[in-house]
N, C-alpha and C. Protein backbone atom coordinates (compact mmCIF):
# COMPACT_ATOMS: atom_id res chain seq x y z
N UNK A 1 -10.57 -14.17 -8.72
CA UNK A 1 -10.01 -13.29 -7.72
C UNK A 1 -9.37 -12.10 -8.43
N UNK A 2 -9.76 -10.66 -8.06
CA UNK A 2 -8.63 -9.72 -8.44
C UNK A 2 -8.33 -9.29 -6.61
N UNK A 3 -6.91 -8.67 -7.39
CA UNK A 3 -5.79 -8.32 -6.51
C UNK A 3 -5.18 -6.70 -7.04
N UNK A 4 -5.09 -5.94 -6.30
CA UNK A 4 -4.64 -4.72 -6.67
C UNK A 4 -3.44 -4.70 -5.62
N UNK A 5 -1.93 -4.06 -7.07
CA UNK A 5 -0.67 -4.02 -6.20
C UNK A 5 -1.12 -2.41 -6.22
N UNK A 6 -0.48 -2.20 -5.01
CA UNK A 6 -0.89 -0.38 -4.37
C UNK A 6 0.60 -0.23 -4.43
N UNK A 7 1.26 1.29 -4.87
CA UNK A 7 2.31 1.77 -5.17
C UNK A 7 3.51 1.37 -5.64
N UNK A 8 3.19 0.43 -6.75
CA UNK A 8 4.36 -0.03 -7.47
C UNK A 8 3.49 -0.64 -8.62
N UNK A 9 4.17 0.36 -10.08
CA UNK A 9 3.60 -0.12 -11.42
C UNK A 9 4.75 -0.42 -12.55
N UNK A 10 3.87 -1.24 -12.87
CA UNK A 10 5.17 -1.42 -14.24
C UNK A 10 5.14 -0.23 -15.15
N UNK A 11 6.18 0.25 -16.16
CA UNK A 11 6.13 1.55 -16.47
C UNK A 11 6.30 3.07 -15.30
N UNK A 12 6.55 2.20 -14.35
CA UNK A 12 7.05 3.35 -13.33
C UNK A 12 8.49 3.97 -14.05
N UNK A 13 8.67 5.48 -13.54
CA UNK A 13 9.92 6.17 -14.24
C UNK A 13 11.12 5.60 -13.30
N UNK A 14 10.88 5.31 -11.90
CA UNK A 14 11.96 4.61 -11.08
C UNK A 14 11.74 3.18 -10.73
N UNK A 15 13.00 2.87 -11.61
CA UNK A 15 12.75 1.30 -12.20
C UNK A 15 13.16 0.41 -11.38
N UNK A 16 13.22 0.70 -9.93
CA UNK A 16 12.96 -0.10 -8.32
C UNK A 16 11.89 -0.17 -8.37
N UNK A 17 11.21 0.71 -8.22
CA UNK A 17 9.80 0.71 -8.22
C UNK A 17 9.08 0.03 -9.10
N UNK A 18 9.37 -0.06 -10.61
CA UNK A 18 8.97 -0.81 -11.49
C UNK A 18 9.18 -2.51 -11.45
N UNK A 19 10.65 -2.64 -10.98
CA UNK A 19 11.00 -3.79 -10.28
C UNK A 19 9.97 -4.27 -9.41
N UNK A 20 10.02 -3.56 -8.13
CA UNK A 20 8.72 -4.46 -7.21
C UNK A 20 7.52 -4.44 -7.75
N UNK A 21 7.09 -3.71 -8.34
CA UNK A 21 5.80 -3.70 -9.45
C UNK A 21 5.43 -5.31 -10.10
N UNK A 22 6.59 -5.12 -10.88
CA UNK A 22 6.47 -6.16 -11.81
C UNK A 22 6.58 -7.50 -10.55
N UNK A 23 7.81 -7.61 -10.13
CA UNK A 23 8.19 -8.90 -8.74
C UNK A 23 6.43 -9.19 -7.88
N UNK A 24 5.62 -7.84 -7.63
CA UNK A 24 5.00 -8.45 -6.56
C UNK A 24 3.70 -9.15 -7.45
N UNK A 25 3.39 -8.36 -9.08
CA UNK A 25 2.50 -8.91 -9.63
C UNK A 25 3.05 -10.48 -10.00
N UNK A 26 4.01 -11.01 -9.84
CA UNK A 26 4.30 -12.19 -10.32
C UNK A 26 4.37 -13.26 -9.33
N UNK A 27 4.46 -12.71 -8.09
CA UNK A 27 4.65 -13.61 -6.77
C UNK A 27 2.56 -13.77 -6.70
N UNK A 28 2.07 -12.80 -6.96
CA UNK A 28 0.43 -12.71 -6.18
C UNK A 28 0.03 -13.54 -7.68
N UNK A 29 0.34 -13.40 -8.65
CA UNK A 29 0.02 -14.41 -10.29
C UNK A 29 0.12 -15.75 -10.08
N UNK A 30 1.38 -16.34 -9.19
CA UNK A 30 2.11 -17.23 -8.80
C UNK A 30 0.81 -18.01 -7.43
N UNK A 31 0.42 -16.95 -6.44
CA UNK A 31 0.24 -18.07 -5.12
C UNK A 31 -1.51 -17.37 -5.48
N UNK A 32 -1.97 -17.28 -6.25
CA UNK A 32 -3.18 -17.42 -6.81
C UNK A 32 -3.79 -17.64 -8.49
N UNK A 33 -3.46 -18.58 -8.68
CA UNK A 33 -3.27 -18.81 -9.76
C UNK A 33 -4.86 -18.54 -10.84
N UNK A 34 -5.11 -17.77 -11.70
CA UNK A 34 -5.86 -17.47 -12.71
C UNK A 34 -6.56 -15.80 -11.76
N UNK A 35 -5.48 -15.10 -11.16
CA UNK A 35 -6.17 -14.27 -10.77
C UNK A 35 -6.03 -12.97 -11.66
N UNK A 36 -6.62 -11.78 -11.53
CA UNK A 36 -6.54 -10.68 -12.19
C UNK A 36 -5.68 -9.93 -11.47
N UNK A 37 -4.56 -9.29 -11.71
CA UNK A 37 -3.57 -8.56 -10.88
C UNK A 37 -3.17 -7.16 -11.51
N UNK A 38 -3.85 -6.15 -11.01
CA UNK A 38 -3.74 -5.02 -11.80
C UNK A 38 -2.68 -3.94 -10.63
N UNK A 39 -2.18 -3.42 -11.25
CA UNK A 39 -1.50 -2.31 -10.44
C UNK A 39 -1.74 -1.11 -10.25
N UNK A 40 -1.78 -0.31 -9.08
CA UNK A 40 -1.68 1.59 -9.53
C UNK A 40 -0.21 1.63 -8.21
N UNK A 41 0.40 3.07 -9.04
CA UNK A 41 1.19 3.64 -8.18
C UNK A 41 0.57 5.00 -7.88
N UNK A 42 1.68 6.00 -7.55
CA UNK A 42 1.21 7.09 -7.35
C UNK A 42 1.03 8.01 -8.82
N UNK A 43 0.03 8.84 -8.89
CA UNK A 43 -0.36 10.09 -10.14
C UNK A 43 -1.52 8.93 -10.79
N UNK A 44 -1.68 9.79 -11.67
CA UNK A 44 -3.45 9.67 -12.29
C UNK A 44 -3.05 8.81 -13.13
N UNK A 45 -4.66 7.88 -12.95
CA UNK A 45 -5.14 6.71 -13.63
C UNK A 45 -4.71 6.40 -15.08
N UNK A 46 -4.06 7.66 -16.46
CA UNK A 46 -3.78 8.08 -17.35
C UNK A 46 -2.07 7.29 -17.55
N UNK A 47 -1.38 7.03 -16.17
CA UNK A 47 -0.55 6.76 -16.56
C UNK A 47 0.13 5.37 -16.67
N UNK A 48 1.05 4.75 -17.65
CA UNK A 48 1.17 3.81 -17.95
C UNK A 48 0.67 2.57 -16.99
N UNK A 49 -0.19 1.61 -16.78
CA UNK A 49 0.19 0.29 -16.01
C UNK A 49 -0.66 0.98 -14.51
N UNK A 50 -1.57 2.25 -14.55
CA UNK A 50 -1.98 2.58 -13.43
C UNK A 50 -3.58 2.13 -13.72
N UNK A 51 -3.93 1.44 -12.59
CA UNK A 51 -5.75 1.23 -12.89
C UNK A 51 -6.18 1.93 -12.29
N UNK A 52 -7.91 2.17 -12.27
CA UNK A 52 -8.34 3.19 -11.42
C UNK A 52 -8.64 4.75 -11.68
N UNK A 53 -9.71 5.14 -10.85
CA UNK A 53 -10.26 6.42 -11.33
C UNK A 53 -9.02 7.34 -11.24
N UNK A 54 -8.67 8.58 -12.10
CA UNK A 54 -7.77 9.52 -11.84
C UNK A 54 -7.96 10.31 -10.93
N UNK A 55 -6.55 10.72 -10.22
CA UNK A 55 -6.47 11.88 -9.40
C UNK A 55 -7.10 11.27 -7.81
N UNK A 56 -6.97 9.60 -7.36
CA UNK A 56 -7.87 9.22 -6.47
C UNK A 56 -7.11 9.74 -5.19
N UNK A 57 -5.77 10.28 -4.96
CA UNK A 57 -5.61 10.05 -4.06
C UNK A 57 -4.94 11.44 -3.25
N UNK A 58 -5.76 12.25 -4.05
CA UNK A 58 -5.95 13.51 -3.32
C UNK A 58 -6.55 14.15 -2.12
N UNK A 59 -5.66 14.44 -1.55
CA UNK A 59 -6.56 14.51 0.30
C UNK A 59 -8.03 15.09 0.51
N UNK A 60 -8.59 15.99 -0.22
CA UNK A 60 -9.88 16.05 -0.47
C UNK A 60 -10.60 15.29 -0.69
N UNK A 61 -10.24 14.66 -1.94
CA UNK A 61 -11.13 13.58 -2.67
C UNK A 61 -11.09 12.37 -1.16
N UNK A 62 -9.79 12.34 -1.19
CA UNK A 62 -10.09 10.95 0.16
C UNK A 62 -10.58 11.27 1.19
N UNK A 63 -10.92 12.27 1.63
CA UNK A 63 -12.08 12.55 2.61
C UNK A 63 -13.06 12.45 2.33
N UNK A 64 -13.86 12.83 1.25
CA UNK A 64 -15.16 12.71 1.03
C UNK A 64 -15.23 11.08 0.86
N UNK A 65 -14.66 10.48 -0.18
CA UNK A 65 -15.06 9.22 -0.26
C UNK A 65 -15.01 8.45 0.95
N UNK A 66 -14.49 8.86 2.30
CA UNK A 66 -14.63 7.96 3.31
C UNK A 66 -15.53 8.34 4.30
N UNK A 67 -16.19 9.81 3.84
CA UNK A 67 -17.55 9.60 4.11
C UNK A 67 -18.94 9.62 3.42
N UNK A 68 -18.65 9.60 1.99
CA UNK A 68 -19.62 9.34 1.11
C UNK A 68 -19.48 8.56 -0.12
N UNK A 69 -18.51 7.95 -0.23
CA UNK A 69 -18.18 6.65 -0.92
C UNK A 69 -18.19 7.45 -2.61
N UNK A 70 -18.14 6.97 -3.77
CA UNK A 70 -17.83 6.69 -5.11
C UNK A 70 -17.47 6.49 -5.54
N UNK A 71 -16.94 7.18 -6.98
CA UNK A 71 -15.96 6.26 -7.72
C UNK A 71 -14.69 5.53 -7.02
N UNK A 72 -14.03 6.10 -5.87
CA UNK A 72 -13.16 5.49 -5.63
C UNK A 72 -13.72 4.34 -4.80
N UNK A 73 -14.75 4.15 -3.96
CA UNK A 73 -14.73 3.13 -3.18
C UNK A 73 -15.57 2.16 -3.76
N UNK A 74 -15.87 2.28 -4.90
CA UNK A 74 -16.52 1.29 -5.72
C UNK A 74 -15.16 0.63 -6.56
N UNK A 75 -14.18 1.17 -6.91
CA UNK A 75 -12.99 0.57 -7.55
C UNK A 75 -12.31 -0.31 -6.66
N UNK A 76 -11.94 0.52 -5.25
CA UNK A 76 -11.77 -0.33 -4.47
C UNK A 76 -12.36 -1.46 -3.90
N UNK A 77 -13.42 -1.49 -3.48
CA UNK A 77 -14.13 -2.29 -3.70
C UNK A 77 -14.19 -3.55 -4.58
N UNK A 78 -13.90 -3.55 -5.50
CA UNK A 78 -13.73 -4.46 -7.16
C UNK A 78 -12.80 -5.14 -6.72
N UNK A 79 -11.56 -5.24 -5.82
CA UNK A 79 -11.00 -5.93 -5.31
C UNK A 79 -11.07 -6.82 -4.50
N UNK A 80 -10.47 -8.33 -4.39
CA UNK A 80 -10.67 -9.12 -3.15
C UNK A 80 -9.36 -9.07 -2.42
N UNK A 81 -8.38 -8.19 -2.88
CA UNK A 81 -6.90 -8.33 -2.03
C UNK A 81 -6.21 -7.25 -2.30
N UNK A 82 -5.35 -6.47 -1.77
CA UNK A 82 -4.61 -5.35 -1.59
C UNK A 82 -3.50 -5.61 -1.42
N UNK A 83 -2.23 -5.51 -2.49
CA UNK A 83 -0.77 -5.84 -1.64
C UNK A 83 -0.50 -4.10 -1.68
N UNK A 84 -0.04 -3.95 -0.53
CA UNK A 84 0.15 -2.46 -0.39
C UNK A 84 1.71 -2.74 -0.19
N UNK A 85 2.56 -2.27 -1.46
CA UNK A 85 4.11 -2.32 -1.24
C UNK A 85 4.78 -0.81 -1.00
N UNK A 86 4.04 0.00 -0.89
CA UNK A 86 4.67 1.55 -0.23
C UNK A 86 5.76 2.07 -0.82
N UNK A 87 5.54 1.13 -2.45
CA UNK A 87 6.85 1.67 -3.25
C UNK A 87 8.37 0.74 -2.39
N UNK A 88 8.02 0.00 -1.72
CA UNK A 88 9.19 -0.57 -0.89
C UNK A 88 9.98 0.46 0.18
N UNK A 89 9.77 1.86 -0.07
CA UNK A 89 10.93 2.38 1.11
C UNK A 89 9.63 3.56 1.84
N UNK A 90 8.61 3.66 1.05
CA UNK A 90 7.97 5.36 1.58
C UNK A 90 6.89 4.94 2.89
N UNK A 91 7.28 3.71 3.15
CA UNK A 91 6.50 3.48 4.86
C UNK A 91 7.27 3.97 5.71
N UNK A 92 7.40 5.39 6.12
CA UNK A 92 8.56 6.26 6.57
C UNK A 92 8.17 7.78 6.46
N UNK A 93 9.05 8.02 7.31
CA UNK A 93 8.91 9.72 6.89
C UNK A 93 10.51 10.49 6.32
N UNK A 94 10.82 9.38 5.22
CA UNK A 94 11.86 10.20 4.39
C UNK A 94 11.86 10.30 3.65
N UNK A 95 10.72 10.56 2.93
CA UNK A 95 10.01 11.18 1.72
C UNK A 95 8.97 12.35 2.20
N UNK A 96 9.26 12.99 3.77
CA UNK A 96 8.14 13.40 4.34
C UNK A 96 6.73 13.06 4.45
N UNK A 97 6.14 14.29 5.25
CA UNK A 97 5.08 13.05 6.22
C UNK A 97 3.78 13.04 5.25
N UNK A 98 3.64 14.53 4.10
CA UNK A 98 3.06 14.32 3.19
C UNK A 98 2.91 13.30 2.50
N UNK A 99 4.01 12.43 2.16
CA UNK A 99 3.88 11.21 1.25
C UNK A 99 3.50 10.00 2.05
N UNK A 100 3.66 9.95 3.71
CA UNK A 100 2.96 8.98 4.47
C UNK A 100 1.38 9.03 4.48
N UNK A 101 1.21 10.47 4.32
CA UNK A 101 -0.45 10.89 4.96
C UNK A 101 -1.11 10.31 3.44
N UNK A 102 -0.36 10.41 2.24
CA UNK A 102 -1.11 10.29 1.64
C UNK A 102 -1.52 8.36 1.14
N UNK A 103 -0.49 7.91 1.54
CA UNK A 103 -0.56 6.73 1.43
C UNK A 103 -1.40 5.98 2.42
N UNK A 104 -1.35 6.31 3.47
CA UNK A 104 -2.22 5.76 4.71
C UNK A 104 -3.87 5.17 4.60
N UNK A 105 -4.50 6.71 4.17
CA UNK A 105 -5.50 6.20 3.88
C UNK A 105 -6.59 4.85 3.16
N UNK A 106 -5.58 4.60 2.04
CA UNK A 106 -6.02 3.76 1.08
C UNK A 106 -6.20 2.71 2.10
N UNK A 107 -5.08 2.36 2.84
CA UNK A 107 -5.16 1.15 3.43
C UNK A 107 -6.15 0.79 4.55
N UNK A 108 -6.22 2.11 5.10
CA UNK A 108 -7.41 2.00 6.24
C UNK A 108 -8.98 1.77 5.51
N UNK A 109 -9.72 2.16 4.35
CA UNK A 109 -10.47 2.45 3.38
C UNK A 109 -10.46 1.09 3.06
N UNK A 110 -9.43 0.35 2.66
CA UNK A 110 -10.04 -0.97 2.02
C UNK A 110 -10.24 -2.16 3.17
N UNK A 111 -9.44 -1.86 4.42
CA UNK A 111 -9.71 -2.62 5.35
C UNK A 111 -11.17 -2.21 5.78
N UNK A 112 -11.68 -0.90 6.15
CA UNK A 112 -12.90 -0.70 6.06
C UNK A 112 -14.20 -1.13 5.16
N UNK A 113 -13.71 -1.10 3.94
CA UNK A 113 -14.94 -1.69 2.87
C UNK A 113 -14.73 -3.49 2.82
N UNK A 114 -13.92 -3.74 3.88
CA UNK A 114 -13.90 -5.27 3.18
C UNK A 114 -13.05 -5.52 2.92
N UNK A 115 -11.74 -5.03 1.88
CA UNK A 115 -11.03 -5.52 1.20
C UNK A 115 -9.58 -5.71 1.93
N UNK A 116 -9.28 -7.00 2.68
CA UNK A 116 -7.99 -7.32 3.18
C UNK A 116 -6.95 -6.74 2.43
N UNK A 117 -5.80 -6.17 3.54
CA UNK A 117 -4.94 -5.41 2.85
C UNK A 117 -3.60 -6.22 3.55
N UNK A 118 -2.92 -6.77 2.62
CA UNK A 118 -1.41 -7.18 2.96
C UNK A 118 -0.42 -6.29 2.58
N UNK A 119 0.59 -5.86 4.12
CA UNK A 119 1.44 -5.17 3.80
C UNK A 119 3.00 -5.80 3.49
N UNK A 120 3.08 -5.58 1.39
CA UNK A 120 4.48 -6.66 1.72
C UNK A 120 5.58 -6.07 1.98
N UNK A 121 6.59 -7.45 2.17
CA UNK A 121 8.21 -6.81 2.82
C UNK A 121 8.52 -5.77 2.23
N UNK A 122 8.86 -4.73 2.95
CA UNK A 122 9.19 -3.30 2.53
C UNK A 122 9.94 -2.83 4.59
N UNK A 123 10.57 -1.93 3.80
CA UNK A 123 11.04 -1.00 4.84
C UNK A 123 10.24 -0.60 5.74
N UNK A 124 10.12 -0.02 6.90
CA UNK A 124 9.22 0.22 7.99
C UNK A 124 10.10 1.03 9.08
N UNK A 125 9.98 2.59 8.66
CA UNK A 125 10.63 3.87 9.15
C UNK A 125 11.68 4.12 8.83
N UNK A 126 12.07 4.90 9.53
CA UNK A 126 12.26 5.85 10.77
C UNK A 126 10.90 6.89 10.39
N UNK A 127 10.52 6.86 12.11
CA UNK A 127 9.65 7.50 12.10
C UNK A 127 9.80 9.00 13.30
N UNK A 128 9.73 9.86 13.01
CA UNK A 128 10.64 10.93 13.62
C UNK A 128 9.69 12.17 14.06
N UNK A 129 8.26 11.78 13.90
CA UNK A 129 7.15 12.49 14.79
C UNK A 129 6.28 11.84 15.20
N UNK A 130 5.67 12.49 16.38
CA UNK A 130 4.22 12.05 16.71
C UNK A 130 3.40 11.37 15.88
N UNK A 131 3.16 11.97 14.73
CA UNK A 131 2.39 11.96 13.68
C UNK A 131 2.41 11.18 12.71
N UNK A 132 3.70 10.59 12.26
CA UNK A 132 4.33 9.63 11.85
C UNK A 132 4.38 8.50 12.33
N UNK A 133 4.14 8.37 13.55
CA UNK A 133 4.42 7.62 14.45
C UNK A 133 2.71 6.97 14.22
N UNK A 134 1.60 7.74 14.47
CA UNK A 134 0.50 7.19 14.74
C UNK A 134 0.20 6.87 13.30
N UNK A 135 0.30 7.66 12.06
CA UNK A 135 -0.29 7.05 11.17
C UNK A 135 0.40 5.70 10.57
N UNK A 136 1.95 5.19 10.91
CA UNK A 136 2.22 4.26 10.90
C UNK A 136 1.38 3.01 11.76
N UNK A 137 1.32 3.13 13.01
CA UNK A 137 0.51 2.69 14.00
C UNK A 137 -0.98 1.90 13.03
N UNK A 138 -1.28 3.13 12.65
CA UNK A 138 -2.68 2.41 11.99
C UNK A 138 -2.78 1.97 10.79
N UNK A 139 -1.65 2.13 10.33
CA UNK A 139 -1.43 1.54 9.03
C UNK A 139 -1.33 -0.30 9.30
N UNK A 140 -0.33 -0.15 9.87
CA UNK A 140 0.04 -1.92 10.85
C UNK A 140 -0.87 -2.63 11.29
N UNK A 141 -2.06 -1.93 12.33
CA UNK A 141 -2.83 -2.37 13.15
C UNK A 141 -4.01 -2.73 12.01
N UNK A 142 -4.40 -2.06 10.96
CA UNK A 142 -5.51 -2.46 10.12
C UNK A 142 -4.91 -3.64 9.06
N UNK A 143 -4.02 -4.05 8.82
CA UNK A 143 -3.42 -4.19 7.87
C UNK A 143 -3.62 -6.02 8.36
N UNK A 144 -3.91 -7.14 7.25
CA UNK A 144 -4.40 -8.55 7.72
C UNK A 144 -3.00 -8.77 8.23
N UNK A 145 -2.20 -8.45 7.10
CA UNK A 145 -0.88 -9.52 7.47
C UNK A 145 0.29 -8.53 7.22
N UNK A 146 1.39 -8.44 7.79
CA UNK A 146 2.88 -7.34 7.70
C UNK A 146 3.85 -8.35 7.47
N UNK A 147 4.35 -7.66 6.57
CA UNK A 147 5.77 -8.38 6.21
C UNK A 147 6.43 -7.03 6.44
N UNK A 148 7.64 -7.42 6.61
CA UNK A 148 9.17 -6.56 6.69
C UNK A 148 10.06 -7.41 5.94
N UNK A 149 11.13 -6.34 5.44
CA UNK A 149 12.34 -6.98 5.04
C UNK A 149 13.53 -6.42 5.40
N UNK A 150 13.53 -7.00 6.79
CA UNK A 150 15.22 -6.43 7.33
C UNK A 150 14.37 -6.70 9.00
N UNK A 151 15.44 -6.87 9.88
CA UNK A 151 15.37 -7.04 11.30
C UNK A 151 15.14 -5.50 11.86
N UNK A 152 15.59 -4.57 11.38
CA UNK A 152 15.34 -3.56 11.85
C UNK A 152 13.95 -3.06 11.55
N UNK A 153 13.91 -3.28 10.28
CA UNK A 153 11.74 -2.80 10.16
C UNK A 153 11.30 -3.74 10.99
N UNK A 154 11.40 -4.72 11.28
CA UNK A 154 10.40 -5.54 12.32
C UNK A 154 10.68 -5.10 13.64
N UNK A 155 11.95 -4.38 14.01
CA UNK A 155 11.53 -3.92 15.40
C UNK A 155 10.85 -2.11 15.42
N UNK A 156 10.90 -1.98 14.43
CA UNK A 156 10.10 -0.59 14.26
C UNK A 156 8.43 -1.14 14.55
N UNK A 157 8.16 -1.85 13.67
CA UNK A 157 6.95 -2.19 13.61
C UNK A 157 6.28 -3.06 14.94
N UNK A 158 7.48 -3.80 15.70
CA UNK A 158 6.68 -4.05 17.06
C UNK A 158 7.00 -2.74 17.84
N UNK A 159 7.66 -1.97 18.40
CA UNK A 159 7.72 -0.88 19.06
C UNK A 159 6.54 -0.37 18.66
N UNK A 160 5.93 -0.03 17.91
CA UNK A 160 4.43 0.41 16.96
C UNK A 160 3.29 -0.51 17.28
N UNK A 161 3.55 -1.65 17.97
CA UNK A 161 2.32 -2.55 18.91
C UNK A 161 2.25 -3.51 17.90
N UNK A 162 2.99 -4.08 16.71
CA UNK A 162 2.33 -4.86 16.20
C UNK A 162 3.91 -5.60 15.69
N UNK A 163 3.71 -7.21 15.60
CA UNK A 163 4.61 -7.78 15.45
C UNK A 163 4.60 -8.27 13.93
N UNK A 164 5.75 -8.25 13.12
CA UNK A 164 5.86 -8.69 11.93
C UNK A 164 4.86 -9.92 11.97
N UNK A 165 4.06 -10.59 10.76
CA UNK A 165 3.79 -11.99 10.35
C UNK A 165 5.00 -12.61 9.81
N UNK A 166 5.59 -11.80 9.09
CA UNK A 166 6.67 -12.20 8.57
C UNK A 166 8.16 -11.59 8.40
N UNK A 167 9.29 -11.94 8.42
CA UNK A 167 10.33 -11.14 7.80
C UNK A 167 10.99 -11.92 6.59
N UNK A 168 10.88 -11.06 5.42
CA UNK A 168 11.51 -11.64 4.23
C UNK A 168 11.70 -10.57 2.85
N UNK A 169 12.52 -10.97 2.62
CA UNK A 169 13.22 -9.74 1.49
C UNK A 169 11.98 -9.82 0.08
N UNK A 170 11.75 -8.98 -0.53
CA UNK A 170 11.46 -8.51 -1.84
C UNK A 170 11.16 -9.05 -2.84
């Protein structure tokens, strides 16, 4: 089995982030035992503990590949599991909606090619547009299984049509 953690790497410069990095590769090492668990966060493939083609997650590039597939959807692909941890807080728009739009995709893309995407406990909003609002929406709705961690992301996320699987901390 490989498993790709989505936005949290070890060698991250913000060492929360490096934290859940390291925490979620050891929980998915843990409840699949002899699996391959590679990480990317955000910026190019070049950087420490990031797998994957560089520069994948540029809004250009992710348009074409979701309608003409390559290097990226063949990497993706290479996966049998997705923990998508959103960096733990950027499932939100307070990092702006740029940093939602750009995260979104991946997850819709691997639920599309196949590749089940678990979203773990992490934060879940405030969401403070339209727009925000829906690409959260489809982030949830494609997504196999949602975790939250806190009572308040789980009522964000049912107001959003979809009810936690789980609530549990980090």
């Amino acid at each position: 089995m490989k498993i790709l953690v989505l936005w949290a790497r070890e060698g991250a410069t913000n060492l929360g982030v490096q934290a859940l990095g390291e925490g979620t590769r050891a929980l998915a090492a843990r409840a699949f035992p002899g699996a391959e668990v590679r990480t990317h966060g955000t910026g190019g493939a070049a950087l420490p503990g990031n797998d994957g083609p560089a520069n994948i997650f540029r809004p250009k590039r992710m348009a074409l590949e979701a309608v003409r597939g390559g290097e990226f959807k063949r990497w993706l692909k290479s996966f049998d599991l997705v923990l998508d941890t959103r960096a733990g807080d950027s499932f939100a728009e307070i990092y702006g909606l740029e940093q939602l739009a750009k995260m979104t995709p991946v997850g819709e893309l691997a639920q599309r090619w196949g590749v089940p995407v678990v979203l773990t406990p992490q934060t879940i909003g405030p969401f403070d547009s339209r727009r925000g609002r829906a690409l959260a929406r489809r982030s949830i709705h494609t997504a196999a299984l949602v975790m939250t961690r806190d009572s308040r992301s789980a009522r964000v996320a049912s107001a959003l049509g979809r009810v936690p699987d789980v609530v549990a901390s980090d």
